[in-house]
N, C-alpha and C. Protein backbone atom coordinates (compact mmCIF):
# COMPACT_ATOMS: atom_id res chain seq x y z
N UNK A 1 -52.10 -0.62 -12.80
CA UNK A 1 -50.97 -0.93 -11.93
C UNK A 1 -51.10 -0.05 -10.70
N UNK A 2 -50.91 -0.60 -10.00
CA UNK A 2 -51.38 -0.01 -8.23
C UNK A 2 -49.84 0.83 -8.07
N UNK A 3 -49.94 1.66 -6.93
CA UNK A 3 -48.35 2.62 -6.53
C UNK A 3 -47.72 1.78 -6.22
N UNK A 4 -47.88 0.72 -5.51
CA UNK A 4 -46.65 0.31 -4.65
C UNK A 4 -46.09 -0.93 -6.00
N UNK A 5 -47.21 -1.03 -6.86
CA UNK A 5 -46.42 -2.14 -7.89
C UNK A 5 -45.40 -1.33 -8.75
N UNK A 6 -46.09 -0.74 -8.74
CA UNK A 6 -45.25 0.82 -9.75
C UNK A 6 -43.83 1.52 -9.08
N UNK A 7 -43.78 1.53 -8.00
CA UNK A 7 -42.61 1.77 -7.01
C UNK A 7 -41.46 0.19 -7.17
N UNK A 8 -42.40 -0.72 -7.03
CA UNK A 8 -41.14 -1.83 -6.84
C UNK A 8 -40.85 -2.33 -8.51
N UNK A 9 -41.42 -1.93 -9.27
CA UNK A 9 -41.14 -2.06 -10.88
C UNK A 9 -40.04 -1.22 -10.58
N UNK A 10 -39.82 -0.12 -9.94
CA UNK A 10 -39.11 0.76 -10.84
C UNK A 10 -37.45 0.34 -9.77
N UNK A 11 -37.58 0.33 -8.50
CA UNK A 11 -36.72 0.03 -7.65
C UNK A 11 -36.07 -0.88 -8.47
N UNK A 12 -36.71 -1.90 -9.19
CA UNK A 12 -36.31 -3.33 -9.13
C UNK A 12 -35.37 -2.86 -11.09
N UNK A 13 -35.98 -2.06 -11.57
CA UNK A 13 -35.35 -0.96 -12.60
C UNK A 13 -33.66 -0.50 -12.02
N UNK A 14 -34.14 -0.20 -11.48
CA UNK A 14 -33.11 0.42 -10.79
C UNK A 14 -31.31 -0.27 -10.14
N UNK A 15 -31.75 -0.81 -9.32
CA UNK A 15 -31.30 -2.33 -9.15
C UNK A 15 -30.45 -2.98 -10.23
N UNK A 16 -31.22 -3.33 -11.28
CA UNK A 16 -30.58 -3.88 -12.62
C UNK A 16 -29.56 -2.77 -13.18
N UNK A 17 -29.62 -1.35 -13.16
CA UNK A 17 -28.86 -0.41 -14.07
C UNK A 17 -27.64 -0.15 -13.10
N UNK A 18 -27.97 -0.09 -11.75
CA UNK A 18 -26.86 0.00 -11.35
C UNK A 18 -25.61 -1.70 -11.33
N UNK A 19 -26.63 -2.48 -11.61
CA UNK A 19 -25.60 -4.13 -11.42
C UNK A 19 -24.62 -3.75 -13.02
N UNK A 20 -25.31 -3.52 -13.99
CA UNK A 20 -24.94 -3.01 -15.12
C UNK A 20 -23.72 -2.41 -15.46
N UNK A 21 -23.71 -0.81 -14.27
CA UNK A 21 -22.93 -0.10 -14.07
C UNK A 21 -21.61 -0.61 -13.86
N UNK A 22 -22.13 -1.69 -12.65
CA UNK A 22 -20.58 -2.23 -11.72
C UNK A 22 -20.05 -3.12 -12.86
N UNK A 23 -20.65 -4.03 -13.40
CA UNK A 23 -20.38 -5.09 -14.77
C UNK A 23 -19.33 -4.34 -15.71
N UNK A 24 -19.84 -2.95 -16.14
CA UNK A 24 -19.27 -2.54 -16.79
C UNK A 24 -17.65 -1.71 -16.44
N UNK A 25 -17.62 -1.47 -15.09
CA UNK A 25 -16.69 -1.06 -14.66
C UNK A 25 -15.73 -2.01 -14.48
N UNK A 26 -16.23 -3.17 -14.10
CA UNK A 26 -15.17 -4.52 -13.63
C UNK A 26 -14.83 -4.45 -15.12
N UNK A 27 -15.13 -4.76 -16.27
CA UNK A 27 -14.78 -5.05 -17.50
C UNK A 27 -13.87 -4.24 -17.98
N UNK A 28 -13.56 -2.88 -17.49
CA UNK A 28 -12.70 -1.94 -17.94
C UNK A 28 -11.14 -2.35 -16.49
N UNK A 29 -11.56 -2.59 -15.82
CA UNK A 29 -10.76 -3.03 -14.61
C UNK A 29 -10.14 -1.53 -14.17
N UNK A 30 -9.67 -2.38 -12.57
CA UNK A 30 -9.17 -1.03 -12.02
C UNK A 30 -8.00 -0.09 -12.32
N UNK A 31 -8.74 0.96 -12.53
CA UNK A 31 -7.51 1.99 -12.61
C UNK A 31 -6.39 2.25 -11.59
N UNK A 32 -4.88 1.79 -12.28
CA UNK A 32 -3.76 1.98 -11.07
C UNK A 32 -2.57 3.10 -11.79
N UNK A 33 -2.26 3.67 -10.77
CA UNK A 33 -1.47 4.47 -10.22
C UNK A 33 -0.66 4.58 -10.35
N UNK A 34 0.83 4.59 -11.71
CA UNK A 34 1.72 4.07 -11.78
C UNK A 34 2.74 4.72 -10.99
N UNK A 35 2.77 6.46 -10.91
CA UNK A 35 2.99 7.15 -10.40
C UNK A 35 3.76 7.37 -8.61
N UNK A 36 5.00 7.54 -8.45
CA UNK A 36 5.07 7.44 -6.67
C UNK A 36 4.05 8.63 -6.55
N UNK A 37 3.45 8.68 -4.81
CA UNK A 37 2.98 9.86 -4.65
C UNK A 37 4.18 10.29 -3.58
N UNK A 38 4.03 11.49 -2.83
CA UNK A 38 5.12 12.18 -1.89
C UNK A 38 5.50 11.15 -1.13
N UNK A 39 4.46 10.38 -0.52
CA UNK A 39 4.73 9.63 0.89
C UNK A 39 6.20 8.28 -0.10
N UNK A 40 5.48 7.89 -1.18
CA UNK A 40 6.60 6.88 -1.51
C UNK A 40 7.85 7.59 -2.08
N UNK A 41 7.68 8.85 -2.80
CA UNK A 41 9.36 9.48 -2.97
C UNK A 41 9.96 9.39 -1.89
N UNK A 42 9.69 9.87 -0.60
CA UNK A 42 10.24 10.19 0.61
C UNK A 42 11.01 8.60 1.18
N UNK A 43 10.11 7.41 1.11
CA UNK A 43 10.62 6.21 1.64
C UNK A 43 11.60 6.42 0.67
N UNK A 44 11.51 5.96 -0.78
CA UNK A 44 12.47 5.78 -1.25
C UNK A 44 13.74 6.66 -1.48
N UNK A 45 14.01 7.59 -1.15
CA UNK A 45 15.13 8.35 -1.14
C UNK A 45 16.04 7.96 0.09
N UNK A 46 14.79 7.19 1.24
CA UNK A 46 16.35 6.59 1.98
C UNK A 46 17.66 5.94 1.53
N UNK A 47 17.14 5.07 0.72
CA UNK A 47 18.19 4.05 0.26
C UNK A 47 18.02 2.41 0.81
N UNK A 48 16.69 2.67 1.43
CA UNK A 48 16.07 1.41 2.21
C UNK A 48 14.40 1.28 2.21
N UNK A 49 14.30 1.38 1.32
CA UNK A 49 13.04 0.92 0.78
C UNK A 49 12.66 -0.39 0.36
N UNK A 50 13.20 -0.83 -0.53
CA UNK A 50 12.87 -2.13 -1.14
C UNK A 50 12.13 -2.09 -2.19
N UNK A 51 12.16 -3.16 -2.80
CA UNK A 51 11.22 -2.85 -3.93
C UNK A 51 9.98 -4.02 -3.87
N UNK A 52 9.30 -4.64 -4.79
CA UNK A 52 7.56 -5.15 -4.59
C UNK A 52 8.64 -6.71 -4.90
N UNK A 53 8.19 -7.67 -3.96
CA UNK A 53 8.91 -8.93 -4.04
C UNK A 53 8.90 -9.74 -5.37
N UNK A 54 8.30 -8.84 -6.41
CA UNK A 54 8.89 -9.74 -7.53
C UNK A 54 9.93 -8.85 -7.98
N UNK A 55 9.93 -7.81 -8.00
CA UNK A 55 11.19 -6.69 -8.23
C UNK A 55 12.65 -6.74 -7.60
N UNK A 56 12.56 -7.43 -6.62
CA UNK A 56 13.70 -7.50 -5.28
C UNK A 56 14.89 -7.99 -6.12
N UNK A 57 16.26 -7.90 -5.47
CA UNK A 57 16.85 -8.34 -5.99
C UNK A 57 17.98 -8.10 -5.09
N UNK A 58 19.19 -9.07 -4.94
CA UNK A 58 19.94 -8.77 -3.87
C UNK A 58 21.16 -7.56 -3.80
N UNK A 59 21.18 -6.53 -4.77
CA UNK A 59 21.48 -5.59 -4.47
C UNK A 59 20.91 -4.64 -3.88
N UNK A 60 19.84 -4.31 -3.97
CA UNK A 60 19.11 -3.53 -3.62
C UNK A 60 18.54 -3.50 -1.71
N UNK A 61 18.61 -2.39 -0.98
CA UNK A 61 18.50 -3.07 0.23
C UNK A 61 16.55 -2.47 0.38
N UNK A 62 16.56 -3.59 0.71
CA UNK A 62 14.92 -3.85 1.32
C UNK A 62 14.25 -3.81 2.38
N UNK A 63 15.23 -3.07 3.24
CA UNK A 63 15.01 -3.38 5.09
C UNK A 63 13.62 -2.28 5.69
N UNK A 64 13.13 -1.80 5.22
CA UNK A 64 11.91 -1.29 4.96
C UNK A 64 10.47 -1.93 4.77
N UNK A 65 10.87 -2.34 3.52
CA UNK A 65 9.73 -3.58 3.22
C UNK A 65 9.47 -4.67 4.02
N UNK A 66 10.66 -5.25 4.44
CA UNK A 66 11.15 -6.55 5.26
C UNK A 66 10.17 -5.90 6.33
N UNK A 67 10.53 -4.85 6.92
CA UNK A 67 9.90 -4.08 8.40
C UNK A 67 8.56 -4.21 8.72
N UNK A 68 7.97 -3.85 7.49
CA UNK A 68 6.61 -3.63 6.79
C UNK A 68 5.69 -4.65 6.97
N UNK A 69 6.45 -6.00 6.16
CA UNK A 69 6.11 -7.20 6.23
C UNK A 69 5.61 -7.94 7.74
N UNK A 70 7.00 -8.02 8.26
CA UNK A 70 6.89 -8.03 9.47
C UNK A 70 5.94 -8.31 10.15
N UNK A 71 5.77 -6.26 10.52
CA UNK A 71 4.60 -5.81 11.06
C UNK A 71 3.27 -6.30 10.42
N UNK A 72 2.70 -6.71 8.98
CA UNK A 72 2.05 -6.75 8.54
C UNK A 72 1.17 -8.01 9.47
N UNK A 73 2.12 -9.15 9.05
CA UNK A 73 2.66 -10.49 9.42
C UNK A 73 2.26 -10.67 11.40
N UNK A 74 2.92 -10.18 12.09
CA UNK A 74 3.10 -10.24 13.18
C UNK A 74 1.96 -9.32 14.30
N UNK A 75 1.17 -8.06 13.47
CA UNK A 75 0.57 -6.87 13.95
C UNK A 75 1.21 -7.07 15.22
N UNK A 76 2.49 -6.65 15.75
CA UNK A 76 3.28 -6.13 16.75
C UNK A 76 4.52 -5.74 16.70
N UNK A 77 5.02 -4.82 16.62
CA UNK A 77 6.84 -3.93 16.33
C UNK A 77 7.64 -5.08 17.30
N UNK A 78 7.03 -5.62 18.39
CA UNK A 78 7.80 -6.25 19.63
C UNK A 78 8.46 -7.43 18.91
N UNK A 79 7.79 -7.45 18.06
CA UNK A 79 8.26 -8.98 17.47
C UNK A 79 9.03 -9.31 16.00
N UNK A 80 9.41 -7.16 15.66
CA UNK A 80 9.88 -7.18 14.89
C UNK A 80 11.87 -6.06 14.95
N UNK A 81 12.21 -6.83 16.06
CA UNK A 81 13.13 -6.19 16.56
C UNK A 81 14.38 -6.36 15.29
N UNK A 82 14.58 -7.35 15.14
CA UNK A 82 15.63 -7.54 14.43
C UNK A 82 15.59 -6.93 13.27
N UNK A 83 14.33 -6.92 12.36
CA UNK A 83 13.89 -6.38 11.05
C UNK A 83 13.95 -4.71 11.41
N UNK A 84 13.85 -4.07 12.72
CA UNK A 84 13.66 -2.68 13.20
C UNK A 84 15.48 -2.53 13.13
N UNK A 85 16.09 -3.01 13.53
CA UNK A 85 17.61 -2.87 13.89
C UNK A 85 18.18 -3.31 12.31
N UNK A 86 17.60 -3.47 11.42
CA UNK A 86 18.13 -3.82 9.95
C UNK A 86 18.06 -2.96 9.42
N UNK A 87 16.88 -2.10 9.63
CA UNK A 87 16.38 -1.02 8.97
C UNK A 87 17.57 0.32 9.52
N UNK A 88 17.34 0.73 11.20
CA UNK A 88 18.05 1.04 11.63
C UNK A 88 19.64 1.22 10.86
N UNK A 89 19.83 0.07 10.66
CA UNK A 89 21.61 0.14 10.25
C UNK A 89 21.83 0.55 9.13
N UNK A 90 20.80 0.39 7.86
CA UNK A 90 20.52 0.82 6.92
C UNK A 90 20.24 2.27 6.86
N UNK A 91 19.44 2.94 7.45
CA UNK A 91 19.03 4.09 7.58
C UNK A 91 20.53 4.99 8.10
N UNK A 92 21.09 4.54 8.97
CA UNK A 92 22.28 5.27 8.98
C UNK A 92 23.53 5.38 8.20
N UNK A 93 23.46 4.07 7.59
CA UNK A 93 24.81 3.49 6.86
C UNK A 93 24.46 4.29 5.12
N UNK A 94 23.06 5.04 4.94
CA UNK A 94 22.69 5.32 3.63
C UNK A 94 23.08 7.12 4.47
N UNK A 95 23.18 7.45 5.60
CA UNK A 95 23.04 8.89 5.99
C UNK A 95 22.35 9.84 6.21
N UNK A 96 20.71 8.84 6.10
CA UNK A 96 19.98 9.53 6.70
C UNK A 96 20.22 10.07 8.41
N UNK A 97 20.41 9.52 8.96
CA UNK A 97 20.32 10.27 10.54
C UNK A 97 21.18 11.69 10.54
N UNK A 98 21.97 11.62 9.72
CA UNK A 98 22.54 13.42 9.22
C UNK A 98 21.57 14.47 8.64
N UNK A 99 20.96 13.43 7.41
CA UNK A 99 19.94 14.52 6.35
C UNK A 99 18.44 14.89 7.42
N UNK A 100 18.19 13.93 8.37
CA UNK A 100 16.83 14.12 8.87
C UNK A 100 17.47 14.16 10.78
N UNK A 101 18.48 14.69 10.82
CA UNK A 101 18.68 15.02 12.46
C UNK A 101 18.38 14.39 12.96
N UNK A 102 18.37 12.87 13.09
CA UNK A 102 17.86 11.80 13.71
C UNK A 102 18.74 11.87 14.97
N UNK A 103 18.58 11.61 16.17
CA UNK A 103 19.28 11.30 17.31
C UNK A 103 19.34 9.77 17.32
N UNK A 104 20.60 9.55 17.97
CA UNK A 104 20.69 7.65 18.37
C UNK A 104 20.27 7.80 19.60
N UNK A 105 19.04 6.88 19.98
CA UNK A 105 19.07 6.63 20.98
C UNK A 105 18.79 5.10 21.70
């Protein structure tokens, strides 16, 4: 067996153990997070967070998510005025602009 056959035997080795690897990882599936981390305690202690749209429910205020969406939806804030002024009313009416010194402006 010549080097370079011997090199692409083994590449081609190689190749296969890692397809293997991924096979075997998809089969265990992805590991999630059930856990908030800081950034989501913090949203949610507004009182305007929302919850994941199968969770929603009409007590709960969502003007956050809605915001989120939005923006997601639209990639421009300009076009998410009303959903910004929901949030807004929410954010004050829960008391954050006291707890976080928010100015109205």
């Amino acid at each position: 067996m010549s080097n370079k056959q011997a090199e692409a035997r083994q590449a081609q080795q190689n190749q296969m153990a890692e397809q293997q690897q991924q096979q075997q990882k998809g089969q265990q599936g992805p590991q999630q997070d059930d856990e908030p981390d800081e950034w989501d305690k913090r949203i949610f202690s507004t009182g305007c967070a929302g919850k994941s749209s199968s969770q929603r429910s009409q007590f709960h205020n969502d003007e956050n998510l809605k915001l989120t969406d939005c923006y997601y939806d639209k990639k421009d804030w300009r076009e998410c005025k009303d959903d910004m002024e929901n949030f807004k009313r929410c954010w004050q009416a829960q008391g954050n602009d006291k707890r976080t010194a928010m100015k109205n402006t």
